[in-house]
PDB file of N, CA and C in Angstrom:
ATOM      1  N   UNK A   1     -37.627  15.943  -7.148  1.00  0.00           N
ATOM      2  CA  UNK A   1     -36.539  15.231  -6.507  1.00  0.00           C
ATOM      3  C   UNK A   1     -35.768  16.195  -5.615  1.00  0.00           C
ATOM      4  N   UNK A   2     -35.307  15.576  -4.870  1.00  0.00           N
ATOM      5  CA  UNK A   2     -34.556  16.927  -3.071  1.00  0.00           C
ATOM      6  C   UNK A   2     -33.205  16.262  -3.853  1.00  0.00           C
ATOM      7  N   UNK A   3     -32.093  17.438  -3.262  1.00  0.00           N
ATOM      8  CA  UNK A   3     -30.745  17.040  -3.768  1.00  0.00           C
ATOM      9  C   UNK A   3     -30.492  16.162  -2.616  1.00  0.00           C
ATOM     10  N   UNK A   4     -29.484  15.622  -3.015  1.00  0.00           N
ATOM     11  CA  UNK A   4     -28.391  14.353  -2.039  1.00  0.00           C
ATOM     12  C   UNK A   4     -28.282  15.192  -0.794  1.00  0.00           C
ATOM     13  N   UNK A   5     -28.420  15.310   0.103  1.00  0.00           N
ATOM     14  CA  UNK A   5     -28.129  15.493   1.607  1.00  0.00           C
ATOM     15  C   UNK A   5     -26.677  15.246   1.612  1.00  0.00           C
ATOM     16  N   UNK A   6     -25.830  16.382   2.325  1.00  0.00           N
ATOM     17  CA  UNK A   6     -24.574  16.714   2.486  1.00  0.00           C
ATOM     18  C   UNK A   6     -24.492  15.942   3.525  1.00  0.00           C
ATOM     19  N   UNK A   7     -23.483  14.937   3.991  1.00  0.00           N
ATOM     20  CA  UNK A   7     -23.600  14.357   5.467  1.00  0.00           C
ATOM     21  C   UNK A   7     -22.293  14.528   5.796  1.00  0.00           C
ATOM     22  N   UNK A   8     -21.391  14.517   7.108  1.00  0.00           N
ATOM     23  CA  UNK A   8     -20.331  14.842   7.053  1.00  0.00           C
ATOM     24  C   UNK A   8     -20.045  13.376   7.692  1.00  0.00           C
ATOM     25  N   UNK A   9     -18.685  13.188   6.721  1.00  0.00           N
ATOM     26  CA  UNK A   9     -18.566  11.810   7.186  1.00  0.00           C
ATOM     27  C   UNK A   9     -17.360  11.786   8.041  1.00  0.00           C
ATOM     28  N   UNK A  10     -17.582  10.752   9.330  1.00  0.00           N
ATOM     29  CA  UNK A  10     -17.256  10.874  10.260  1.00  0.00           C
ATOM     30  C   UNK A  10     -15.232  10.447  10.190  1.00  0.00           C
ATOM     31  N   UNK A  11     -14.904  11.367  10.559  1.00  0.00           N
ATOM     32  CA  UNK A  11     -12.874  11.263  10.838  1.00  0.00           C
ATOM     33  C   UNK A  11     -12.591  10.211  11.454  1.00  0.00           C
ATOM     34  N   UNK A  12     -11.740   9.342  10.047  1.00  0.00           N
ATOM     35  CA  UNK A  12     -10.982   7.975  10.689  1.00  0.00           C
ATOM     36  C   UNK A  12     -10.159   8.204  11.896  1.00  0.00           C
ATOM     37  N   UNK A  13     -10.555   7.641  12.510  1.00  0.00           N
ATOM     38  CA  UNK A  13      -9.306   7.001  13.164  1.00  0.00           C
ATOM     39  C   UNK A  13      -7.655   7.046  13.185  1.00  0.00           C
ATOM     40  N   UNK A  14      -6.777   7.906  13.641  1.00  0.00           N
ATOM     41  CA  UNK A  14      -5.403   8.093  13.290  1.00  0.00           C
ATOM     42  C   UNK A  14      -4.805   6.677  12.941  1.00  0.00           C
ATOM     43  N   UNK A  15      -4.059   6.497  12.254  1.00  0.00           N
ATOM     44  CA  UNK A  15      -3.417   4.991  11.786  1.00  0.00           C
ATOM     45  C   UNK A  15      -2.381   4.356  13.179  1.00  0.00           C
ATOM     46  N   UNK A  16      -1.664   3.491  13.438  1.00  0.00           N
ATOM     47  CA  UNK A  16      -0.740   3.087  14.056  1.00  0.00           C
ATOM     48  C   UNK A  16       0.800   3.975  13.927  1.00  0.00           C
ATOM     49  N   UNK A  17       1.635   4.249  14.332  1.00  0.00           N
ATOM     50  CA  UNK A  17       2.685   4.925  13.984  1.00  0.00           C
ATOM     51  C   UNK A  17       3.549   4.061  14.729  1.00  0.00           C
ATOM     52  N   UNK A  18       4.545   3.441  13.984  1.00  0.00           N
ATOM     53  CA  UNK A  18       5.715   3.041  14.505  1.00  0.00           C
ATOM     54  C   UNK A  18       7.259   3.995  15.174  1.00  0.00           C
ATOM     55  N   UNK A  19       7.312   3.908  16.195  1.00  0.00           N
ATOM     56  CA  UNK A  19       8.922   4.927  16.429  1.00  0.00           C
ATOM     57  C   UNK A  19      10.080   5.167  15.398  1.00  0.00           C
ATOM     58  N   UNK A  20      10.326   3.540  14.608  1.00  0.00           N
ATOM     59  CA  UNK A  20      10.960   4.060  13.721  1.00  0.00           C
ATOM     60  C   UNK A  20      10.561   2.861  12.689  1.00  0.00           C
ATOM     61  N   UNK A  21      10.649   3.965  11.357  1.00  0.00           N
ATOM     62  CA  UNK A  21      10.154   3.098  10.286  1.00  0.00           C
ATOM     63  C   UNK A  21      11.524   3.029   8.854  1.00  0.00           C
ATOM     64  N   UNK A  22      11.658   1.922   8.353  1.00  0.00           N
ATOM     65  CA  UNK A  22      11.219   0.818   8.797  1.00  0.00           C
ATOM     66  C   UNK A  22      11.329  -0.010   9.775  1.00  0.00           C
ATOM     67  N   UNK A  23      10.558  -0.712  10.447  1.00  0.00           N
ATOM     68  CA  UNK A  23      10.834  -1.750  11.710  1.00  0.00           C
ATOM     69  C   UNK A  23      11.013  -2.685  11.136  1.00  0.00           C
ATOM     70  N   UNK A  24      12.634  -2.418  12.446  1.00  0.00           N
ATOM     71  CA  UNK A  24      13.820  -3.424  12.277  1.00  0.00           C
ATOM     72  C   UNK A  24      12.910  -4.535  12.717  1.00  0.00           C
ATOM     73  N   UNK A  25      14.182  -5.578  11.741  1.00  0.00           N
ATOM     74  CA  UNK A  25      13.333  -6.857  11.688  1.00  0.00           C
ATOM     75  C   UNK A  25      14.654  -8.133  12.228  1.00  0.00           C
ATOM     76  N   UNK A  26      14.247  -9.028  12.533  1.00  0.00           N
ATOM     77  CA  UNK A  26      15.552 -10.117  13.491  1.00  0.00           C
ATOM     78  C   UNK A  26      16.592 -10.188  11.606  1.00  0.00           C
ATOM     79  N   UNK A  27      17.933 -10.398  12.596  1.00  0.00           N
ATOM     80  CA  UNK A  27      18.927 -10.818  11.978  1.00  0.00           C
ATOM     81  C   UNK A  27      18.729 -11.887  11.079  1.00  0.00           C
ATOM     82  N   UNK A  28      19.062 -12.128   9.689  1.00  0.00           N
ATOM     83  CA  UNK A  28      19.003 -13.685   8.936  1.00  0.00           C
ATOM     84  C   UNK A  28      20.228 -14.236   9.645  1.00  0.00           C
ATOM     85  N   UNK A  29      20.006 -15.966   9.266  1.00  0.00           N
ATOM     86  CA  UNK A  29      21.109 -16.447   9.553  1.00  0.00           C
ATOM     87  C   UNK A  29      22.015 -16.519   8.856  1.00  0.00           C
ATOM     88  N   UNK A  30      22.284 -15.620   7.685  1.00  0.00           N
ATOM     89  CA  UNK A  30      23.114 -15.136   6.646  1.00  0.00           C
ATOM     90  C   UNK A  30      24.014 -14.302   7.498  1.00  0.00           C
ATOM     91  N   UNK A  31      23.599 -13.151   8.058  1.00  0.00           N
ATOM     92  CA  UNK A  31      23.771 -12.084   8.704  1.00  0.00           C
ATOM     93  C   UNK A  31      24.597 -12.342   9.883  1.00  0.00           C
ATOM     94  N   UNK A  32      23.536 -12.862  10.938  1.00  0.00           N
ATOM     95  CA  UNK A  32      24.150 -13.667  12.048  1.00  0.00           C
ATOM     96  C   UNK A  32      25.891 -14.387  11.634  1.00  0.00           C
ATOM     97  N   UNK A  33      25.440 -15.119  10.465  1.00  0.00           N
ATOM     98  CA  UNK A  33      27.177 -15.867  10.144  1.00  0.00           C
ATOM     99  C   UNK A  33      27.819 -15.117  10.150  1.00  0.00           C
ATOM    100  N   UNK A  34      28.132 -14.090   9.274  1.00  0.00           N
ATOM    101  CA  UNK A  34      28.398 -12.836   8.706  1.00  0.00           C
ATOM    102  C   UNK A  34      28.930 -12.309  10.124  1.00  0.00           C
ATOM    103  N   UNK A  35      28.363 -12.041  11.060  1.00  0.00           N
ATOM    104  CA  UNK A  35      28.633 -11.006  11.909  1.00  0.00           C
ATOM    105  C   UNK A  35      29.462 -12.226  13.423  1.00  0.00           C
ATOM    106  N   UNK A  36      29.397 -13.466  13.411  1.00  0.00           N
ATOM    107  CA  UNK A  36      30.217 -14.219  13.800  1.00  0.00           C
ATOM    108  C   UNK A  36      31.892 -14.218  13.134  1.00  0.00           C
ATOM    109  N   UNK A  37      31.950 -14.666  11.490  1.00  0.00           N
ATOM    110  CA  UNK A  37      32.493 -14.306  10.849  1.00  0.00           C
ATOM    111  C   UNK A  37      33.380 -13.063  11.011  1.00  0.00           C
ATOM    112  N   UNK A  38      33.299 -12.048  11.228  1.00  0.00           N
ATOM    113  CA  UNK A  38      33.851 -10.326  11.209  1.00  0.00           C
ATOM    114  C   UNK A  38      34.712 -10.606  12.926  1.00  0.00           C
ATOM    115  N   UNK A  39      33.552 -11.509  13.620  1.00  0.00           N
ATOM    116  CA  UNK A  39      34.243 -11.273  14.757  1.00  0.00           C
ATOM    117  C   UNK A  39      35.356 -12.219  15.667  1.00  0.00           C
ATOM    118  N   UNK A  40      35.434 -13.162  14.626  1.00  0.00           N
ATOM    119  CA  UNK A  40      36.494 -13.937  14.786  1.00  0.00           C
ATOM    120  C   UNK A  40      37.905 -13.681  14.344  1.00  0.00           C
ATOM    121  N   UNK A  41      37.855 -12.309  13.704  1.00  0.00           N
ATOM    122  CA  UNK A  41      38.827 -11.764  12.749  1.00  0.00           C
ATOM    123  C   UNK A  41      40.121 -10.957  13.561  1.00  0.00           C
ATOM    124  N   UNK A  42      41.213 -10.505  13.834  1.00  0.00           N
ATOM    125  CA  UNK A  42      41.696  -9.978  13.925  1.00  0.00           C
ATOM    126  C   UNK A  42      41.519  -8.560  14.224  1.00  0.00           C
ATOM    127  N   UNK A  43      41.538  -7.667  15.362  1.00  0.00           N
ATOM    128  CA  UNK A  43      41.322  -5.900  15.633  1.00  0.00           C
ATOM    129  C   UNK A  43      41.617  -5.480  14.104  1.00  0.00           C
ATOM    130  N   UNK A  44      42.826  -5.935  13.553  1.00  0.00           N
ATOM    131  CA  UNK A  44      43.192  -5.161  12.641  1.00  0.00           C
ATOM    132  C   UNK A  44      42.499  -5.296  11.591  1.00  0.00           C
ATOM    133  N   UNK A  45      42.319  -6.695  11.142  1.00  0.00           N
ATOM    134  CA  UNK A  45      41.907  -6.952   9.987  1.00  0.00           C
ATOM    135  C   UNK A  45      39.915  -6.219  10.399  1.00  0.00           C
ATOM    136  N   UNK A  46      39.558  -6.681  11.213  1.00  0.00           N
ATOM    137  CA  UNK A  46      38.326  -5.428  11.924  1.00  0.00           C
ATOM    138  C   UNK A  46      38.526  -4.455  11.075  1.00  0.00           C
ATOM    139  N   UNK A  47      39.237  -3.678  11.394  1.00  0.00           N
ATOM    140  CA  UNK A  47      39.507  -2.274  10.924  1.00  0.00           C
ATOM    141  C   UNK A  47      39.591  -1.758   9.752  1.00  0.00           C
ATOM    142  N   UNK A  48      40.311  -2.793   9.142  1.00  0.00           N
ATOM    143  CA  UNK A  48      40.161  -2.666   7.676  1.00  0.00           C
ATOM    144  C   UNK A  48      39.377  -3.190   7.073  1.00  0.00           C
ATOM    145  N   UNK A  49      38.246  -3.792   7.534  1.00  0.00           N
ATOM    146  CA  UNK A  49      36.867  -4.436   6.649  1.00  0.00           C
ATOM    147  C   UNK A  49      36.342  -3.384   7.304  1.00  0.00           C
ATOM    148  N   UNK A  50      36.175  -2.696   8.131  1.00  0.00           N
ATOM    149  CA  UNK A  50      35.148  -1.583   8.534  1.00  0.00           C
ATOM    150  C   UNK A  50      35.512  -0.447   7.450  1.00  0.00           C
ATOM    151  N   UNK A  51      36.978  -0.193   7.477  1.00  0.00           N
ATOM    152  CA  UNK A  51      36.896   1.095   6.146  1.00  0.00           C
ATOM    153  C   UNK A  51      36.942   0.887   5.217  1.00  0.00           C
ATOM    154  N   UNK A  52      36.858  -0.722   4.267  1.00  0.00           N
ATOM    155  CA  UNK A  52      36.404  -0.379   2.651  1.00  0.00           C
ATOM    156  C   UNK A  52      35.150  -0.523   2.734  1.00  0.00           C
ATOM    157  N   UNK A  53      34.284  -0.724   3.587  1.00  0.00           N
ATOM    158  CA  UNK A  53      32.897  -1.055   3.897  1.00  0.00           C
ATOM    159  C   UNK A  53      32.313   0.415   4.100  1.00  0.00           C
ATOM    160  N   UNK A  54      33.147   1.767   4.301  1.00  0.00           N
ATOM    161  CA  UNK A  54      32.495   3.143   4.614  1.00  0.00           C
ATOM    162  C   UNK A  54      33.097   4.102   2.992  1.00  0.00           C
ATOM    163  N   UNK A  55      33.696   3.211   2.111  1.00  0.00           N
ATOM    164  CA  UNK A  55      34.029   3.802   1.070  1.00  0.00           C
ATOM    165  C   UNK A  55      32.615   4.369   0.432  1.00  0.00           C
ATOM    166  N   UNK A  56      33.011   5.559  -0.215  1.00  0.00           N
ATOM    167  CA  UNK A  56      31.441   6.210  -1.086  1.00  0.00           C
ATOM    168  C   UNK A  56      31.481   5.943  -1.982  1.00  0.00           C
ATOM    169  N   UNK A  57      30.063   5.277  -2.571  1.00  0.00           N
ATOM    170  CA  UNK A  57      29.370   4.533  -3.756  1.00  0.00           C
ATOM    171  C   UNK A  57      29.262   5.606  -4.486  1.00  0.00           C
ATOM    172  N   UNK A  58      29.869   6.041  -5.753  1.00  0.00           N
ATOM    173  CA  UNK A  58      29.714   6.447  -7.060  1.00  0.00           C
ATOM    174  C   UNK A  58      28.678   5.937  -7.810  1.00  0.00           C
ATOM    175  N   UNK A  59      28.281   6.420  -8.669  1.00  0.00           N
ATOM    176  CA  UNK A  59      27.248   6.202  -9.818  1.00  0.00           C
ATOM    177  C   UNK A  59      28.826   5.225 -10.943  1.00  0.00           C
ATOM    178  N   UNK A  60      28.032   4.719 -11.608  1.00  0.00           N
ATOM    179  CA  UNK A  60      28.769   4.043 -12.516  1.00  0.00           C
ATOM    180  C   UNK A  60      29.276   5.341 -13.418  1.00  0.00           C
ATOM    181  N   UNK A  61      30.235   5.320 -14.482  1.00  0.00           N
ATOM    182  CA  UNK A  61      29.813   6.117 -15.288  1.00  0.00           C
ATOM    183  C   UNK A  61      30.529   5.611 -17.087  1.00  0.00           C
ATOM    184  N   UNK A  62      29.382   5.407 -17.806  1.00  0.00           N
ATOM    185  CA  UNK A  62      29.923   4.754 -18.949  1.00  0.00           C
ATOM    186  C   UNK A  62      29.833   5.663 -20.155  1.00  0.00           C
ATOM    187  N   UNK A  63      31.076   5.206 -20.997  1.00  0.00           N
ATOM    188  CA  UNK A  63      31.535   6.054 -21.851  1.00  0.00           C
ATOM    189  C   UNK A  63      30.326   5.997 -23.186  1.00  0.00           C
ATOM    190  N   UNK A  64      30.651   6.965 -24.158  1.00  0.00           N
ATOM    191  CA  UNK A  64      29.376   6.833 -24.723  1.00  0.00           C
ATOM    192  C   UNK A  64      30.153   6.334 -25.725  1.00  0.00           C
ATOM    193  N   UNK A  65      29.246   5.879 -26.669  1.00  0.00           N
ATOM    194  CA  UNK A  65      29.916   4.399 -27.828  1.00  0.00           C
ATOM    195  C   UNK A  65      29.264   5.163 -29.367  1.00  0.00           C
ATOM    196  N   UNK A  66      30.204   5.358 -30.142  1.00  0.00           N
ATOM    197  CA  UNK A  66      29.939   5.693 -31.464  1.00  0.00           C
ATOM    198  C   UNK A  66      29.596   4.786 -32.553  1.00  0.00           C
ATOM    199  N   UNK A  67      28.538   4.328 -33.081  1.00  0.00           N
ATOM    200  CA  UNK A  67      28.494   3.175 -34.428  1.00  0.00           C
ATOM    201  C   UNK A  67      28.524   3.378 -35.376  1.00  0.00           C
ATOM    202  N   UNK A  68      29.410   3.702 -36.162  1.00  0.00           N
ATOM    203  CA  UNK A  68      29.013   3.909 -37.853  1.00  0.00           C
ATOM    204  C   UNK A  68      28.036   3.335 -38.245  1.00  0.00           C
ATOM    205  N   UNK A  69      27.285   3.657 -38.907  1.00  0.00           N
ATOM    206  CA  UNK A  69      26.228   3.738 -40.372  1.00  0.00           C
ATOM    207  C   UNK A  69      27.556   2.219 -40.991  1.00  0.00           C
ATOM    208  N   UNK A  70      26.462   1.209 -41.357  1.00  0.00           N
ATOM    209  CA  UNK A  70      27.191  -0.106 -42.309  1.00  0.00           C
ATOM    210  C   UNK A  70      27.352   0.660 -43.601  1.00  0.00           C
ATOM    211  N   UNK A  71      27.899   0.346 -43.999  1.00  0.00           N
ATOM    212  CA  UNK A  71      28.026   0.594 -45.686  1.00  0.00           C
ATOM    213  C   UNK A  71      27.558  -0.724 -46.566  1.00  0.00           C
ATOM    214  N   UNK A  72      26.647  -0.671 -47.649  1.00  0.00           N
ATOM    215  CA  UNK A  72      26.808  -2.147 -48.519  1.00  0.00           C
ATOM    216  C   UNK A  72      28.172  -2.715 -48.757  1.00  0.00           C
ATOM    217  N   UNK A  73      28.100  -3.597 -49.453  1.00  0.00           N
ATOM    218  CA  UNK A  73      29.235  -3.975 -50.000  1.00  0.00           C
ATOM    219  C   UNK A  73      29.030  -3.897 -51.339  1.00  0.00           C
ATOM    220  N   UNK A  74      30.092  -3.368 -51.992  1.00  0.00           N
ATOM    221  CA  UNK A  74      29.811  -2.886 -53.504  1.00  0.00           C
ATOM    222  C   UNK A  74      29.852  -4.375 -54.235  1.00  0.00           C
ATOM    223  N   UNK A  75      29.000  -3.538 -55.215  1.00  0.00           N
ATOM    224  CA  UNK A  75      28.171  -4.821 -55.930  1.00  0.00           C
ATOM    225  C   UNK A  75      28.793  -5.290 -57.833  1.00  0.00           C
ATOM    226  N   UNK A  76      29.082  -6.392 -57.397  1.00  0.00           N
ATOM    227  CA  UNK A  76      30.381  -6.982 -58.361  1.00  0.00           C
ATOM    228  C   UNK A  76      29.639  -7.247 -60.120  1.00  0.00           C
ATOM    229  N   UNK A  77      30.166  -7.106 -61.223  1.00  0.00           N
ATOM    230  CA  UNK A  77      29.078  -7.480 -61.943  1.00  0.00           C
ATOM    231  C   UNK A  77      29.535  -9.002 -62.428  1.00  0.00           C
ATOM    232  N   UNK A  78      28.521  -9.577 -63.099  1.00  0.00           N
ATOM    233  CA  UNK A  78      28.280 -11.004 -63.077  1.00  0.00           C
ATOM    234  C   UNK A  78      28.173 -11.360 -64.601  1.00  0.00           C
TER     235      UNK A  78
END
């Protein structure tokens, strides 16, 4: 028996590359409302939905919880 023949297999093809990923995709009409909505609003009131909207997201952080061990209930005689 001859060994398997080494063949060199031939280089795909480079893939597609988008400019920027992910590609943006059209507005919902959630969004769209939303952004009608904001702009019917007041400069000011603008202004102040733009800065609690740039506030920094924290991690939650929860306290840790202690359980006692149950105890029986002592046992009565009869």
């Amino acid at each position: 028996m001859r060994p398997a023949e080494h063949r060199a297999l031939p280089t795909p093809a480079p893939l597609p590359r988008q400019q920027t990923f992910p590609a943006p995709s059209p507005l919902t009409n959630q969004e769209q409302a939303l952004i009608q909505l904001v702009s019917a609003l007041p400069p000011k009131q603008q202004k102040h939905l733009m800065e609690t909207q740039q506030q920094p997201v924290e991690p939650l952080r929860i306290a840790a919880i202690s359980i006692p061990p149950l105890e029986p209930a002592p046992q009565t005689e009869r």
